[in-house]
N, C-alpha and C. Protein backbone atom coordinates (compact mmCIF):
# COMPACT_ATOMS: atom_id res chain seq x y z
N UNK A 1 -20.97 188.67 186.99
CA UNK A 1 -19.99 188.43 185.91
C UNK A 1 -20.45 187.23 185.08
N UNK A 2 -20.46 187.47 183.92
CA UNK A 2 -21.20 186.47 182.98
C UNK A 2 -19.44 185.09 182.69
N UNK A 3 -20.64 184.22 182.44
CA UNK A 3 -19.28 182.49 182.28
C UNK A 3 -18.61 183.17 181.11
N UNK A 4 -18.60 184.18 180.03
CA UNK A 4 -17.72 184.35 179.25
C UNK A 4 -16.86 185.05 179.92
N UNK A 5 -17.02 186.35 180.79
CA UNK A 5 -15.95 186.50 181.13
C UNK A 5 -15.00 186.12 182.09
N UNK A 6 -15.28 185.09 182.69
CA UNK A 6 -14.94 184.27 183.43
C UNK A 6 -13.92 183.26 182.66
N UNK A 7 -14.34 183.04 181.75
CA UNK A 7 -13.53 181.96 180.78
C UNK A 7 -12.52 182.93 179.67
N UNK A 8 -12.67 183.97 179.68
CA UNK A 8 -11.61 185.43 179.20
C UNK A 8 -10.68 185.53 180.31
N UNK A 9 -11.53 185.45 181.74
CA UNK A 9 -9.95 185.70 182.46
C UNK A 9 -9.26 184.71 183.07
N UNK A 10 -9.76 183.39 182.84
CA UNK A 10 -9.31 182.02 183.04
C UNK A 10 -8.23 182.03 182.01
N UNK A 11 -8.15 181.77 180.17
CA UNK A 11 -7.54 181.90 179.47
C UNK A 11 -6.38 183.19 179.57
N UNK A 12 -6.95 184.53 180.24
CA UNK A 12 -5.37 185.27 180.06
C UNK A 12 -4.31 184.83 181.34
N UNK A 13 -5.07 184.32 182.80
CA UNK A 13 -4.27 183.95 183.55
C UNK A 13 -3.77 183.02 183.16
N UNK A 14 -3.73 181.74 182.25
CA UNK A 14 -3.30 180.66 181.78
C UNK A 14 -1.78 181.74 181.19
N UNK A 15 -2.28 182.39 180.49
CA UNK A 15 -0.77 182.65 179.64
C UNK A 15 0.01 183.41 180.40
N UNK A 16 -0.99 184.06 181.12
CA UNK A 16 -0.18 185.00 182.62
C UNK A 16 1.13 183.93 183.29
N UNK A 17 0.79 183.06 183.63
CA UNK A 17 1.09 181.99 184.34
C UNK A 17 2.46 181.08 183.37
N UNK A 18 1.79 181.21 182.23
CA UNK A 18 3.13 180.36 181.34
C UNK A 18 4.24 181.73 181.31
N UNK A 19 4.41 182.68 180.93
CA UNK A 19 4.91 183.98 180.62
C UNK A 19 6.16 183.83 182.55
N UNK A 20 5.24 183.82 183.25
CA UNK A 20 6.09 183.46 184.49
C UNK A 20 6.82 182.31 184.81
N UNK A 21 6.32 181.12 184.23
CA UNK A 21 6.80 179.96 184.24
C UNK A 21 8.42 180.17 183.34
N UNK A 22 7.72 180.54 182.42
CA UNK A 22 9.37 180.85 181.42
C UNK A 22 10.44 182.09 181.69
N UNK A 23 9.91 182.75 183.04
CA UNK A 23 10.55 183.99 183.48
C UNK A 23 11.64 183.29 184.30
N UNK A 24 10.58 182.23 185.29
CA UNK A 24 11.47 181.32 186.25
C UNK A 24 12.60 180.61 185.56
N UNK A 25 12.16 180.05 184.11
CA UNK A 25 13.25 179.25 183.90
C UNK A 25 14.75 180.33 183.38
N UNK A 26 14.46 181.46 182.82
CA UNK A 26 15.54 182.12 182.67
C UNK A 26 16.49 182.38 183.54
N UNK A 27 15.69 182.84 184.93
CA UNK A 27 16.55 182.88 186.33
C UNK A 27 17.26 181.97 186.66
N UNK A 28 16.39 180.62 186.16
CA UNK A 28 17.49 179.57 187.15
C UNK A 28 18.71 179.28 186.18
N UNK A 29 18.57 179.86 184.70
CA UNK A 29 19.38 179.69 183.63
C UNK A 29 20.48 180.71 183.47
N UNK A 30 19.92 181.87 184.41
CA UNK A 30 21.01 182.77 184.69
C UNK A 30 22.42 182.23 186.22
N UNK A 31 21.10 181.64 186.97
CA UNK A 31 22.19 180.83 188.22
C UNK A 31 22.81 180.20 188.09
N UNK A 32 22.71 179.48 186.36
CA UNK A 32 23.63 178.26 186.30
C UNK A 32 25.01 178.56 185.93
N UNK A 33 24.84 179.87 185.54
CA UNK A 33 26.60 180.08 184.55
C UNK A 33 27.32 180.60 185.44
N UNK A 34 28.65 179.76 185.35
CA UNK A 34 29.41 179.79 186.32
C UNK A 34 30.16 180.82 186.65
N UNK A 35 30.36 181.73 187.48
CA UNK A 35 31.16 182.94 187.72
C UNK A 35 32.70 182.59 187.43
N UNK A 36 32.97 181.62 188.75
CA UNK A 36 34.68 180.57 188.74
C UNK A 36 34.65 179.44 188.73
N UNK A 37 35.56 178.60 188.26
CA UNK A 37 35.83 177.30 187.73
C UNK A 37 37.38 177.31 188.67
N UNK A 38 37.28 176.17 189.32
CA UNK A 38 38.56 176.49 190.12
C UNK A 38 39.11 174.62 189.60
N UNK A 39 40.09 174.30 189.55
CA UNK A 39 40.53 172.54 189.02
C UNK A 39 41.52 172.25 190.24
N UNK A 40 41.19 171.51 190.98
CA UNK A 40 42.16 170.85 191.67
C UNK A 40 42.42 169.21 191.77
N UNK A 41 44.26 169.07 192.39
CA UNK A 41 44.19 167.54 192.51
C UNK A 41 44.83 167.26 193.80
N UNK A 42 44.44 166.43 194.63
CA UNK A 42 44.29 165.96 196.07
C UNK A 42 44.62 164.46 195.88
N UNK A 43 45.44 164.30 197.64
CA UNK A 43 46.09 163.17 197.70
C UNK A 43 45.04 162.90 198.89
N UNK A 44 44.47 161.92 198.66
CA UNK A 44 43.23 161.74 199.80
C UNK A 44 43.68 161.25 201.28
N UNK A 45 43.31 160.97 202.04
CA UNK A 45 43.77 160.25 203.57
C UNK A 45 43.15 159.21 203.74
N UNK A 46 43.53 157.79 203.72
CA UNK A 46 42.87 156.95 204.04
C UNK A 46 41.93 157.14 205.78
N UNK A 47 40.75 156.82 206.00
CA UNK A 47 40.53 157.59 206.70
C UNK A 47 40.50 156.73 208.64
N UNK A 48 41.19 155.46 207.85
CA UNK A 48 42.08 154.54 209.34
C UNK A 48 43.21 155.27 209.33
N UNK A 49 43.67 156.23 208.69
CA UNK A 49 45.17 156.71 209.14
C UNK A 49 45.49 158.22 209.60
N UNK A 50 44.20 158.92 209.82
CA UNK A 50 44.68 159.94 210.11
C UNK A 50 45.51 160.45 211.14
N UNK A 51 45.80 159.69 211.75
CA UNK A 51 46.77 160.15 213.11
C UNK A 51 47.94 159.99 212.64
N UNK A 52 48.39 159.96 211.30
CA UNK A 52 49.81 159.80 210.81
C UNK A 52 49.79 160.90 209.79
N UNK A 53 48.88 161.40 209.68
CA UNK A 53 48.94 162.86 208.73
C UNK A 53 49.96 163.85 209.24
N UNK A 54 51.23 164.02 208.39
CA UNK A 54 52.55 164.87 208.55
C UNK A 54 51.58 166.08 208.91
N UNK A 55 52.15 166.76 210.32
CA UNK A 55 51.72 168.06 210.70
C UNK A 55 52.10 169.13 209.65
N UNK A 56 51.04 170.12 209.24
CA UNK A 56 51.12 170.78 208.43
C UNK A 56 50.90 170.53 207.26
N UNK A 57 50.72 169.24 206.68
CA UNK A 57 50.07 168.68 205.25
C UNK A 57 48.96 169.14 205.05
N UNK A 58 48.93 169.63 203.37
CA UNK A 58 47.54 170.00 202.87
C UNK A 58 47.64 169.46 201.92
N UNK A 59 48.24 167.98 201.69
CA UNK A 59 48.05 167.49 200.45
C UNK A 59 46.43 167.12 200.14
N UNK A 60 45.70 166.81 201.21
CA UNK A 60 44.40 166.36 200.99
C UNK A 60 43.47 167.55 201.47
N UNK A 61 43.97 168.69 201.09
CA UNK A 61 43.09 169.38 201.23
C UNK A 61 42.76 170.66 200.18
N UNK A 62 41.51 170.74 200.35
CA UNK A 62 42.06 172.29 199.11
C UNK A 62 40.88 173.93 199.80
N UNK A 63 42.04 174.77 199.59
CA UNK A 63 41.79 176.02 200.18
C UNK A 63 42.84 177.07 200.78
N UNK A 64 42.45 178.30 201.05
CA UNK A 64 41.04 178.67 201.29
C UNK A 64 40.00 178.66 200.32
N UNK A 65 38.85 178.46 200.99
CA UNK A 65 38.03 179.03 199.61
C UNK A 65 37.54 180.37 200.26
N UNK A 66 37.41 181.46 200.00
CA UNK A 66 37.15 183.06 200.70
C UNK A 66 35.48 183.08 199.65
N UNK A 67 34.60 182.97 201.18
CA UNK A 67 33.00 183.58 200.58
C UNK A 67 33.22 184.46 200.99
N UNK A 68 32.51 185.59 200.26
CA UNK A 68 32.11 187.16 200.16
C UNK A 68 31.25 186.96 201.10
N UNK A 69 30.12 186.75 200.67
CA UNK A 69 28.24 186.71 201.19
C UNK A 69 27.67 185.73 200.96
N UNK A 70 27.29 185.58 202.78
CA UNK A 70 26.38 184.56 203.10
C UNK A 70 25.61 183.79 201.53
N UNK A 71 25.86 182.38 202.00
CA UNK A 71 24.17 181.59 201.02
C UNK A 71 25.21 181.62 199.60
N UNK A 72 26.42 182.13 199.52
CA UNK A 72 27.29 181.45 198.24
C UNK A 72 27.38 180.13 198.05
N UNK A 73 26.90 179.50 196.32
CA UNK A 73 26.65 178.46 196.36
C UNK A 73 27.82 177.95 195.16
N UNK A 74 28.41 176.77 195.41
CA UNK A 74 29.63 176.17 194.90
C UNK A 74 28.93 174.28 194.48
N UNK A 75 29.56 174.46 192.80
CA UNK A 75 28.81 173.12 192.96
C UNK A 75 30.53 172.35 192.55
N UNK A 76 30.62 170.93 193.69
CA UNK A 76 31.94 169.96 193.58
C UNK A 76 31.82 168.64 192.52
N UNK A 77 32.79 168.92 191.94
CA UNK A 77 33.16 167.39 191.17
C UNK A 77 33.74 167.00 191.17
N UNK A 78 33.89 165.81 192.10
CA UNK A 78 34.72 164.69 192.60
C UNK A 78 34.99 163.57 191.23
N UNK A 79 36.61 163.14 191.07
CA UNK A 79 36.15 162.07 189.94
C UNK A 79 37.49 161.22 190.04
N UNK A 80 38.07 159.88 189.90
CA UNK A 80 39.15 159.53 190.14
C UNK A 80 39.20 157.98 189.50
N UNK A 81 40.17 157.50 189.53
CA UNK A 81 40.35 156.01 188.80
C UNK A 81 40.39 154.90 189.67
N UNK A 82 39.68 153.55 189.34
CA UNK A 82 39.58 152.45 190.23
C UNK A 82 39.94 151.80 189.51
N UNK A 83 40.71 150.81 190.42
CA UNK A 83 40.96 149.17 189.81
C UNK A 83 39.96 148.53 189.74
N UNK A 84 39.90 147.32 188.69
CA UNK A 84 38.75 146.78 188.38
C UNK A 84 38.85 146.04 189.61
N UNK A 85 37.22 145.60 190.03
CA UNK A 85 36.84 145.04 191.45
C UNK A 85 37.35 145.67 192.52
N UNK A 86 36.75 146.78 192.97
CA UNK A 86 37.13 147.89 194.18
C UNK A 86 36.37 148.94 194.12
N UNK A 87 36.53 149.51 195.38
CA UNK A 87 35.18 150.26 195.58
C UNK A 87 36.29 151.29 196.64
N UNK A 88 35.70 152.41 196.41
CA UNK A 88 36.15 153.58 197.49
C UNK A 88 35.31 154.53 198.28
N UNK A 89 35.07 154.74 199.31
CA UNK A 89 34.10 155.93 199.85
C UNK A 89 34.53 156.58 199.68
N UNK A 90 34.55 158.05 199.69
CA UNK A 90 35.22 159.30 199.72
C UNK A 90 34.22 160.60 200.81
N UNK A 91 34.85 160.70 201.54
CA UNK A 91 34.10 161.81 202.54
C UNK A 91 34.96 163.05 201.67
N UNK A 92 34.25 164.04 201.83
CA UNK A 92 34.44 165.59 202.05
C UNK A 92 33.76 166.33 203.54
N UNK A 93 34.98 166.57 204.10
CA UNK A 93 34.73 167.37 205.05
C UNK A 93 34.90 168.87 205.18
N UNK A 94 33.85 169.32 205.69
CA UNK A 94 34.06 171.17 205.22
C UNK A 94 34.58 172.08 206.81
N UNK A 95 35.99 172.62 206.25
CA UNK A 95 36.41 173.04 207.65
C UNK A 95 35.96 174.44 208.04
N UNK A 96 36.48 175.11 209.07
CA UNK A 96 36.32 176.51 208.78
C UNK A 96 37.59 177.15 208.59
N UNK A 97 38.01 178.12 208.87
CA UNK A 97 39.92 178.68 208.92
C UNK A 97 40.70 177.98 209.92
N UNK A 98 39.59 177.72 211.06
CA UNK A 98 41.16 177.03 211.89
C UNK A 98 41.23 175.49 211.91
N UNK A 99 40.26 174.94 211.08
CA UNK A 99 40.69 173.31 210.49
C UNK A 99 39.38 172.81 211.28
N UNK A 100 38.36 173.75 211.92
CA UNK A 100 37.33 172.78 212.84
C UNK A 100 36.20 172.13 212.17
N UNK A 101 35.80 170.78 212.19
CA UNK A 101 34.70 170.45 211.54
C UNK A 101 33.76 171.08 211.51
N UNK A 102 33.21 171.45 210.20
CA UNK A 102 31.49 171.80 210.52
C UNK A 102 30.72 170.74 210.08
N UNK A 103 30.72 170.04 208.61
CA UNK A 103 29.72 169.06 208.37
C UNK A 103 30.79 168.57 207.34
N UNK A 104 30.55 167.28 206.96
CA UNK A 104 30.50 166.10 205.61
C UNK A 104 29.74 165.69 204.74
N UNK A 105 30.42 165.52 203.58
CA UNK A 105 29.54 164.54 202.72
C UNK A 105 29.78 163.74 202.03
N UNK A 106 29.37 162.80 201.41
CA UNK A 106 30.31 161.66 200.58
C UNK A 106 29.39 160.78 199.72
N UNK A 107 30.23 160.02 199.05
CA UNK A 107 30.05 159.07 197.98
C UNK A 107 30.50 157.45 197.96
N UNK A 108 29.59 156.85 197.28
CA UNK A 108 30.68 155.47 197.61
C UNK A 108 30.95 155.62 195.49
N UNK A 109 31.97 155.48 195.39
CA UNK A 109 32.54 155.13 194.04
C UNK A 109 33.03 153.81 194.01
N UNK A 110 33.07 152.86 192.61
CA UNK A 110 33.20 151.10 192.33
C UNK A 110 33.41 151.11 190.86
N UNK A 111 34.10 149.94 190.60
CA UNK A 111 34.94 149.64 189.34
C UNK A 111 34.06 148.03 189.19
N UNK A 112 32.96 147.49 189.02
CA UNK A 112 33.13 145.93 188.33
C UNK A 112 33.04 145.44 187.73
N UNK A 113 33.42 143.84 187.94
CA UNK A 113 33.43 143.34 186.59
C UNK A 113 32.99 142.15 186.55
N UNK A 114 32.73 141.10 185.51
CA UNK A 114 33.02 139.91 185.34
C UNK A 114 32.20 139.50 184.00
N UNK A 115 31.36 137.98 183.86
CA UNK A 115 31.16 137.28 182.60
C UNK A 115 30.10 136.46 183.22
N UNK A 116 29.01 136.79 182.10
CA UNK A 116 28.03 135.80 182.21
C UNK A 116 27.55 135.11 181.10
N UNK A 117 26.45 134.67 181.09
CA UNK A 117 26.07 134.23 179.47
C UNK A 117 26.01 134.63 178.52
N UNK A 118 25.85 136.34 178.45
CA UNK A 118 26.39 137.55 177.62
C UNK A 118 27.93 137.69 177.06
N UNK A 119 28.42 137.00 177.98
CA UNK A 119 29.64 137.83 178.17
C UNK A 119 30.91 138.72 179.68
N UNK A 120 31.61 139.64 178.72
CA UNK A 120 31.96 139.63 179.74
C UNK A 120 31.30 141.43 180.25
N UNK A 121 31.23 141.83 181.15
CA UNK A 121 30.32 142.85 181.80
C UNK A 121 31.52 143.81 182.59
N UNK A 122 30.94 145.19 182.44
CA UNK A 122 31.52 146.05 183.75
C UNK A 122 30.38 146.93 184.00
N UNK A 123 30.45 147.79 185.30
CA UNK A 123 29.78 148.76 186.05
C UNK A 123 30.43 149.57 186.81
N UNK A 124 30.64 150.66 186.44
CA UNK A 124 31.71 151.72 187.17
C UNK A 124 30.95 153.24 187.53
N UNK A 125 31.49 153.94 188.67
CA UNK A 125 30.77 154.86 188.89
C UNK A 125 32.20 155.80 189.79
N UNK A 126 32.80 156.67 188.56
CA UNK A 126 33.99 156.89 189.07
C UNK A 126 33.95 158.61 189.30
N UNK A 127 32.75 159.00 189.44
CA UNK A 127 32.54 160.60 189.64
C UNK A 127 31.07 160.77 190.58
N UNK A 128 31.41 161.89 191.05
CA UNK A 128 30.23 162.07 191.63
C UNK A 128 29.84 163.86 191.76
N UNK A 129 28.32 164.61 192.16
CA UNK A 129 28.27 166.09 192.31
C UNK A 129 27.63 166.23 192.86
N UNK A 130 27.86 167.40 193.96
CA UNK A 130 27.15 167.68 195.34
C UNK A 130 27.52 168.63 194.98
N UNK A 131 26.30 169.96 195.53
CA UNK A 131 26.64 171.31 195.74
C UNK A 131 26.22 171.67 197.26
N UNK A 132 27.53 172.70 197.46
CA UNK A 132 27.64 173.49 198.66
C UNK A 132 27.34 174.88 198.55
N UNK A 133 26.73 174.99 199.57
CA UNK A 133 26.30 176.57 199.83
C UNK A 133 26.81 177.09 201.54
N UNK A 134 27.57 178.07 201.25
CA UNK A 134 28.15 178.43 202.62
C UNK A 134 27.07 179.55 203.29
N UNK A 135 26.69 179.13 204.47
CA UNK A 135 25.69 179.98 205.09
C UNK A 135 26.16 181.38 205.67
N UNK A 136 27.55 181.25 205.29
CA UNK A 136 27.95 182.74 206.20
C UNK A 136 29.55 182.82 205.20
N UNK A 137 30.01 184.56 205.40
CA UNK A 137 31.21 184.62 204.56
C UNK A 137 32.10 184.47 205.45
N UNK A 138 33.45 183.88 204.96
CA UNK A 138 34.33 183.70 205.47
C UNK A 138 35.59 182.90 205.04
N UNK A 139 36.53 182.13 205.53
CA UNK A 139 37.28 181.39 204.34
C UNK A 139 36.82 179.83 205.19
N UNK A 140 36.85 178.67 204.15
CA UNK A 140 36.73 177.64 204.59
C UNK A 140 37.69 176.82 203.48
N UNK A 141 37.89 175.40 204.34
CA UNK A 141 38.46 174.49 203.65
C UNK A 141 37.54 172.66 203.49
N UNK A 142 38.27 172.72 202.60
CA UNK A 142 37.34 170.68 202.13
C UNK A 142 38.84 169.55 202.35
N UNK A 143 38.28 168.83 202.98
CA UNK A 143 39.37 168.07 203.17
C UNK A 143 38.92 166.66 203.03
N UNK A 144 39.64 166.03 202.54
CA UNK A 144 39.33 164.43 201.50
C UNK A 144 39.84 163.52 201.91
N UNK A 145 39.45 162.22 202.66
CA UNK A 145 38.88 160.94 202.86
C UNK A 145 38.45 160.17 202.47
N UNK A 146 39.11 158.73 202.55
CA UNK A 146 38.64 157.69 201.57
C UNK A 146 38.94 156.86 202.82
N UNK A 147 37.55 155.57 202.17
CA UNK A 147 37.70 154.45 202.85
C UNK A 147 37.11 153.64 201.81
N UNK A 148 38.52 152.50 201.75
CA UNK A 148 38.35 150.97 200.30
C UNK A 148 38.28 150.04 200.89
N UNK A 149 38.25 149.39 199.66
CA UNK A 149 38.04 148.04 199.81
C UNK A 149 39.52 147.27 200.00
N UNK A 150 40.12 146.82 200.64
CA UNK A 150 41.24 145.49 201.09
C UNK A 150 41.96 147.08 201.28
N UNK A 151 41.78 148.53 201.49
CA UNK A 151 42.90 149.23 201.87
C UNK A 151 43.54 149.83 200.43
N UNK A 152 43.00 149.52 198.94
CA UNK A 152 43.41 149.28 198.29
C UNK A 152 42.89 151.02 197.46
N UNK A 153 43.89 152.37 198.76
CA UNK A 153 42.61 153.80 198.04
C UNK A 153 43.35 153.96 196.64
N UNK A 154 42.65 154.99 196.60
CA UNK A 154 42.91 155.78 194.84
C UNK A 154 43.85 157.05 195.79
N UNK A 155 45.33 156.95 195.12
CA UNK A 155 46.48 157.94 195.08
C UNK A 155 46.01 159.59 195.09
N UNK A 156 45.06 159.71 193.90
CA UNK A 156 44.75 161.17 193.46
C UNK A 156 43.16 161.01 193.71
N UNK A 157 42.61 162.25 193.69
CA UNK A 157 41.49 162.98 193.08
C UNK A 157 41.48 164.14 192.90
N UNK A 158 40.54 163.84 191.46
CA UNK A 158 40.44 165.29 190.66
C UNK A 158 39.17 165.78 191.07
N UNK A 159 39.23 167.34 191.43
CA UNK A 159 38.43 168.40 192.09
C UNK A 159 38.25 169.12 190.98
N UNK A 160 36.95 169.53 190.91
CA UNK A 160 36.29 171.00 190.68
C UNK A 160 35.38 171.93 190.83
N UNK A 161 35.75 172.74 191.36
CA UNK A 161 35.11 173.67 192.09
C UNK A 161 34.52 174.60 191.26
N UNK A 162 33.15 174.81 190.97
CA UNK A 162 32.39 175.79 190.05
C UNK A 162 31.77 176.33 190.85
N UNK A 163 31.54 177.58 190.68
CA UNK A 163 31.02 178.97 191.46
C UNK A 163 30.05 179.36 190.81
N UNK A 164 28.61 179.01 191.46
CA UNK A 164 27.31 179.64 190.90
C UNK A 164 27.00 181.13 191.18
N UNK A 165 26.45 181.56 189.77
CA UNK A 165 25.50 182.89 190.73
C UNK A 165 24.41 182.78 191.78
N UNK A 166 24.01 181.09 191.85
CA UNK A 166 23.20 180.83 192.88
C UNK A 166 22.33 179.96 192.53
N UNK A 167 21.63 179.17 193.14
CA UNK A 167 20.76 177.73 193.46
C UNK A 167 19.88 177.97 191.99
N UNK A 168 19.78 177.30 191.29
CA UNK A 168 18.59 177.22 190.24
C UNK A 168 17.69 176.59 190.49
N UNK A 169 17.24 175.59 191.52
CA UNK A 169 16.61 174.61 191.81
C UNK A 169 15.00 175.18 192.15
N UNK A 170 15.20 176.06 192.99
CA UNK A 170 13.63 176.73 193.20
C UNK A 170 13.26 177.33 192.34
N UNK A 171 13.72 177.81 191.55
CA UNK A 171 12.96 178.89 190.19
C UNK A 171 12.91 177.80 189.09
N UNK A 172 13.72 177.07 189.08
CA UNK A 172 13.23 175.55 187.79
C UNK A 172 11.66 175.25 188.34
N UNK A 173 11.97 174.78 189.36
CA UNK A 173 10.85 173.89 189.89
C UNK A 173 9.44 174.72 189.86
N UNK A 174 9.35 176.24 190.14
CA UNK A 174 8.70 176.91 190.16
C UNK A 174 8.32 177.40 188.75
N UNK A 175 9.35 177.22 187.90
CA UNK A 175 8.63 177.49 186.28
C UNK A 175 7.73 176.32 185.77
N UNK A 176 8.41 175.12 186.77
CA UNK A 176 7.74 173.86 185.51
C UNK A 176 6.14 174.27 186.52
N UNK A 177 5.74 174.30 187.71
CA UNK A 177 4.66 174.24 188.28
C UNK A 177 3.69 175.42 187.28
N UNK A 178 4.34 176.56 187.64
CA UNK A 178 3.59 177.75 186.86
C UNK A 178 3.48 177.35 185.69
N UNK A 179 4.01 177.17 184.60
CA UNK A 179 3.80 176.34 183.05
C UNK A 179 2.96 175.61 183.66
N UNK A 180 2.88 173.96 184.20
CA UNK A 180 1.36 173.31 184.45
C UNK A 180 0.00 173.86 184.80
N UNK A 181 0.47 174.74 185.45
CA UNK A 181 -0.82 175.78 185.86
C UNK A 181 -1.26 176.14 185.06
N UNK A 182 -0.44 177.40 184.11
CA UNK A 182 -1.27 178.00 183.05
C UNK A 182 -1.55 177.25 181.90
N UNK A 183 -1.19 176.06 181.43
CA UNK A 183 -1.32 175.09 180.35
C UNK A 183 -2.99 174.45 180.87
N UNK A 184 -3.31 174.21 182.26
CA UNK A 184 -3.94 173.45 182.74
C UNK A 184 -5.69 174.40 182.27
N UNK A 185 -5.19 175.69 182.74
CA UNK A 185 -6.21 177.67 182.47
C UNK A 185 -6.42 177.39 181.05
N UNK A 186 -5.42 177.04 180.23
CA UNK A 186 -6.02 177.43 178.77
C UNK A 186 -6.57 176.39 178.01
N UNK A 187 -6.53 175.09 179.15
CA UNK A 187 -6.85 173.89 178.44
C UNK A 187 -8.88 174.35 179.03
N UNK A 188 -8.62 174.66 180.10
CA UNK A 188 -9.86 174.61 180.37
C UNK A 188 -10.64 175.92 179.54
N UNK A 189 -10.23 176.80 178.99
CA UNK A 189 -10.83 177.70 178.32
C UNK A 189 -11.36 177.22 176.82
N UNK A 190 -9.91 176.86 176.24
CA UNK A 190 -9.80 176.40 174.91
C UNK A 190 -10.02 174.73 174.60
N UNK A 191 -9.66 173.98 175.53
CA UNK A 191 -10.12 173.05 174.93
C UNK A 191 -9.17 172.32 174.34
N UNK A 192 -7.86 173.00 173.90
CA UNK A 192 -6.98 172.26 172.61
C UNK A 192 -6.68 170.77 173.02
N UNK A 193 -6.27 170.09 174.14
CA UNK A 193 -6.06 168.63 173.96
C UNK A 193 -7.68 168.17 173.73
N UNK A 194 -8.41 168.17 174.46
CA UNK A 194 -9.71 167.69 174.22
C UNK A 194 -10.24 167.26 172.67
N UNK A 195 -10.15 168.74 171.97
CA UNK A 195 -10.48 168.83 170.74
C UNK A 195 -9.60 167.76 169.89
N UNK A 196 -8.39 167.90 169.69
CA UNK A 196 -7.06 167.25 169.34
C UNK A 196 -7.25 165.50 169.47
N UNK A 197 -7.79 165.95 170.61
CA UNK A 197 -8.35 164.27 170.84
C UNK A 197 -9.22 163.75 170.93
N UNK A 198 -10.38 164.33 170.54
CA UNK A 198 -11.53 163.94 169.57
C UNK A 198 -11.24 163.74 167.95
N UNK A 199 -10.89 164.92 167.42
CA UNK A 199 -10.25 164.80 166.28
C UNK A 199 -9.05 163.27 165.49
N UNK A 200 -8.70 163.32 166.89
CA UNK A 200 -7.79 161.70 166.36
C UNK A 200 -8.63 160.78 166.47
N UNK A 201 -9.34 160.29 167.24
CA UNK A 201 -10.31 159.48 167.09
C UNK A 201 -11.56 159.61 166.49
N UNK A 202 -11.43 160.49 166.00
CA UNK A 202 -12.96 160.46 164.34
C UNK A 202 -11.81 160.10 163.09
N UNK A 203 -10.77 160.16 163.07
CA UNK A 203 -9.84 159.87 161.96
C UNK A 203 -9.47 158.68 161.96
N UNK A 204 -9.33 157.98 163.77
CA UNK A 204 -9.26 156.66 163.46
C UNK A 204 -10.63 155.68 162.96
N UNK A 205 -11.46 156.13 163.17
CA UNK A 205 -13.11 155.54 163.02
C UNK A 205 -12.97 156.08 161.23
């Protein structure tokens, strides 16, 4: 096989390769749109007090949520108001139907403030997003926990629950690789940054 055609099928796998790269990104652009949008608001549990949680309360909790099929993926947005100078953790715990732990996850959220030679300053971080994917169908529940600063939790949080067609994360990641790949095939065929950048520097001379 002669170096031209070698460098013919270097250049069509380059575009082979971008053509897939931009296939990937559609997929993960199809996973992103949300099937359900669910809005909820929760009275959290400080999480030194749970042994005083009124039997039968679901104020701090929200559900069922009913998966169809395995690997359903749900992305959460946690978001709520702080007093200036205070800080809150917030656990989410994921139950199954009869209230049993399976796993957690959480955030630390903070309100601060003060004045320096600038002025006066804040830094707040009053939301946070984690996505869940349930490995099996069935109904489950999230149940909400906070731990502050002087004891001092946040009353409410606002929930939302968005329902993916599914993970975009591997087919992103897999378009941007395939795009580098085939950009990398046609650079080596064609030349175009090379050239491009010879060309700028005979213009700067």
């Amino acid at each position: 096989m002669t170096t031209k055609h070698k460098e013919i099928e270097i250049g069509k796998l380059g575009v082979a390769l971008c053509l897939l790269g931009l296939i990937g990104f559609a997929i993960a652009g199809y996973f992103r749109v949300p099937q359900l949008v669910q809005k909820h608001t929760v009275s959290p549990v400080p999480a030194n007090n749970l042994s005083n949680i009124a039997e039968g309360s679901k104020a701090h909790k929200i559900g069922p949520i009913v998966i169809d099929k395995p690997y359903t993926t749900y992305e959460i947005e946690t978001r709520t108001t702080l007093r200036a100078n205070s800080w809150t953790f917030v656990e989410v715990v994921v139950e199954d139907r009869f209230g049993e732990y399976l796993y957690s996850f959480g955030q630390e959220l903070w309100h601060e403030t003060g004045r320096d030679s600038d002025g006066p300053w804040q830094e707040k971080r009053h939301n946070f997003e984690s996505n869940l994917t349930f490995p099996e169908a069935g109904e489950f529940y999230l149940s909400f926990m906070v731990s502050s600063k002087s004891n001092r939790h946040p009353s409410k949080l606002y929930v939302k629950l968005i329902k993916r067609n599914g993970s975009a994360v591997l087919h992103f990641w897999m378009g941007v690789l395939l795009i580098i790949a085939g950009l990398i095939c046609i650079e080596i065929q064609y030349g175009i940054f090379q050239k491009t950048l010879e060309a700028t520097m005979k213009d700067d001379d």
